[in-house]
Protein backbone atom coordinates (compact mmCIF):
# COMPACT_ATOMS: atom_id res chain seq x y z
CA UNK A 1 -8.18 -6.42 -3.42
CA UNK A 2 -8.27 -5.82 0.20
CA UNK A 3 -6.35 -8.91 0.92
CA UNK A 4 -3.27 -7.75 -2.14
CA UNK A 5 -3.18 -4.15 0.20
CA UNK A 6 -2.76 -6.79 3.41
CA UNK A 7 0.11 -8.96 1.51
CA UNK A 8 2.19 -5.59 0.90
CA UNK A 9 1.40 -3.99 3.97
CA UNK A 10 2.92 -7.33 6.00
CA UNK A 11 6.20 -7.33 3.15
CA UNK A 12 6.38 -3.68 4.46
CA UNK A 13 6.95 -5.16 8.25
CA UNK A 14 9.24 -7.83 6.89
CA UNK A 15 11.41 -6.01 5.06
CA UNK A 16 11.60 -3.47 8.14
CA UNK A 17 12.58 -6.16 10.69
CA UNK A 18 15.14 -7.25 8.36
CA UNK A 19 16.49 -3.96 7.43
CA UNK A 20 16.67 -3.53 11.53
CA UNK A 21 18.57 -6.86 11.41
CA UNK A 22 21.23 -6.35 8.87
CA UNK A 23 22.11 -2.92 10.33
CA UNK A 24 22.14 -4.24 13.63
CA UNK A 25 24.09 -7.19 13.25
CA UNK A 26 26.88 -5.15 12.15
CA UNK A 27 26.97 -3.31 15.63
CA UNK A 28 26.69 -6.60 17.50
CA UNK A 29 28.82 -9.51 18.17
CA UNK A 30 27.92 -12.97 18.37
CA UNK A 31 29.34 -12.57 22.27
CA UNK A 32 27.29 -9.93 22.78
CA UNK A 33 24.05 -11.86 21.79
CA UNK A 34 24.86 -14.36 23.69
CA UNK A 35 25.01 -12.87 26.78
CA UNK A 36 23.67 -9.38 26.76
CA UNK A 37 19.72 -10.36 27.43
CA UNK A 38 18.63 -7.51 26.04
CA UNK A 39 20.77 -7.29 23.09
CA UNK A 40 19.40 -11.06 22.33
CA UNK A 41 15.79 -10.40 22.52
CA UNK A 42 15.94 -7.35 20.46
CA UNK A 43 17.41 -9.62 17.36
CA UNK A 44 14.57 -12.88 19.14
CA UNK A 45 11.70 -9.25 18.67
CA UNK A 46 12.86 -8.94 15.17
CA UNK A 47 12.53 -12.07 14.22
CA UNK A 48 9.28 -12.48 16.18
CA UNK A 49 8.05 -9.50 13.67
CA UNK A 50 9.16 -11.25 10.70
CA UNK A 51 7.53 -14.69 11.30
CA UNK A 52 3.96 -13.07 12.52
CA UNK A 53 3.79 -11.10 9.48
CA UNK A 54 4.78 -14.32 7.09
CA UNK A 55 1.75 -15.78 8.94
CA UNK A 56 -0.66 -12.96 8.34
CA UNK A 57 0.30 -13.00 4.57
CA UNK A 58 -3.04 -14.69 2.68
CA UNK A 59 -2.68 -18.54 1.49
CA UNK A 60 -2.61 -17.37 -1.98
CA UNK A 61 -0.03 -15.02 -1.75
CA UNK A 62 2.50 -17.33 0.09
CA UNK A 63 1.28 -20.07 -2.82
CA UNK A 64 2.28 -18.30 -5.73
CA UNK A 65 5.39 -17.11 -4.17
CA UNK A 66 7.43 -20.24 -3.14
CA UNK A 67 10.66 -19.19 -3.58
CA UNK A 68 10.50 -19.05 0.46
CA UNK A 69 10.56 -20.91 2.88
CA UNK A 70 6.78 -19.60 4.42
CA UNK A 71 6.06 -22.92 6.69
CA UNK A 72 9.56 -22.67 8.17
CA UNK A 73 9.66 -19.26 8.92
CA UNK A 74 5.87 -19.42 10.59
CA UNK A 75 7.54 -21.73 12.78
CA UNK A 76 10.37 -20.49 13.66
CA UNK A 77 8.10 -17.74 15.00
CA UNK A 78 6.14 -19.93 17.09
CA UNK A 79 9.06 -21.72 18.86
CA UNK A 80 10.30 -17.97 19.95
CA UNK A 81 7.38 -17.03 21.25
CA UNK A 82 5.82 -20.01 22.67
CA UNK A 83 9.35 -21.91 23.33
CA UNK A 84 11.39 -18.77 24.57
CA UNK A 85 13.41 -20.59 27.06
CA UNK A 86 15.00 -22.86 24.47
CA UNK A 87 16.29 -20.03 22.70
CA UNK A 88 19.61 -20.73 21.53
CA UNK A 89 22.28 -17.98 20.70
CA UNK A 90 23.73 -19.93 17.99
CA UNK A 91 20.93 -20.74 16.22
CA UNK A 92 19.59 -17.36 16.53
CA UNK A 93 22.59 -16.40 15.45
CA UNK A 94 22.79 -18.32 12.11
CA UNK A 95 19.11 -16.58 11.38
CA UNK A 96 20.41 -13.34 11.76
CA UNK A 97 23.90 -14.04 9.88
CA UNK A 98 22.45 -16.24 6.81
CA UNK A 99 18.98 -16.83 6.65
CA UNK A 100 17.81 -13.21 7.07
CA UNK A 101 20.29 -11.60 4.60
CA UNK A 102 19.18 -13.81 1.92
CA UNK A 103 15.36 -12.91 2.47
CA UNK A 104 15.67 -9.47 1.85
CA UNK A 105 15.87 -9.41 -2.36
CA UNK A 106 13.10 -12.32 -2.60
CA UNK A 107 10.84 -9.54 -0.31
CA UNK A 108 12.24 -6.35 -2.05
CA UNK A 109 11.11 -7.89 -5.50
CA UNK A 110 7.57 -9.01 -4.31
CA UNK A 111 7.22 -5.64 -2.61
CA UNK A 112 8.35 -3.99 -6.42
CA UNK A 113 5.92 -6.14 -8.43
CA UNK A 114 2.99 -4.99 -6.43
C-alpha cells in the first residue's frame, strides 16, 4: 500500500513538471533556449524532475503500465544530469515540443485510476 501512495505521489511531480513545460514552452522560443542559459536549464530542471520521479516509481508499477517509454525516460534523466555539457538545444527541444505533450494524458489517466 505504501508503495501505490509512492507511485501517485511521483505521477503528482510528473504531471507538475510537465504542466510547467507546456505552459512554458508557449512563452519561449526555440532561440531563446538555445541561448538564454538560464531559460535552457529551467526546461533541462524540468525534465530532470520528470525522469527522477519515473525512476522512483516501483518496478511493478512501471510493469503494468507500459504504454511508456519508463527505460528511456530514466535515461534521458541521467545523461542531463550526469552528461550536462552535451546538452543539446535541439534535442531538448524536441522533448519539450513532442515527447512531453504526449505524456501528459497517459499520466493524467494513471493518476485518475488510482
Amino acid at each position: 500500500m505504501r508503495e501505490k501512495i509512492r507511485d501517485k505521489e511521483r505521477l503528482e511531480h510528473i504531471l507538475n513538471s510537465i504542466n510547467v513545460i507546456l505552459s512554458s514552452k508557449e512563452k519561449h522560443t526555440f532561440e531563446e533556449v538555445s541561448t538564454d542559459p538560464i531559460v535552457f536549464y529551467g526546461f533541462v530542471k524540468q525534465v530532470e524532475i520528470i525522469g527522477e520521479a519515473v525512476y522512483m516509481l516501483t518496478k511493478e508499477f512501471r510493469a503494468e503500465h507500459d504504454e511508456l517509454p519508463w527505460d528511456d525516460i530514466e535515461r534521458m534523466r541521467h545523461v542531463l544530469v550526469h552528461g550536462y555539457y552535451k546538452i543539446r538545444p535541439d534535442q531538448l527541444w524536441e522533448t519539450v515540443q513532442n515527447d512531453i505533450p504526449a505524456m501528459k494524458p497517459h499520466i493524467e489517466k494513471m493518476i485518475s485510476e488510482m
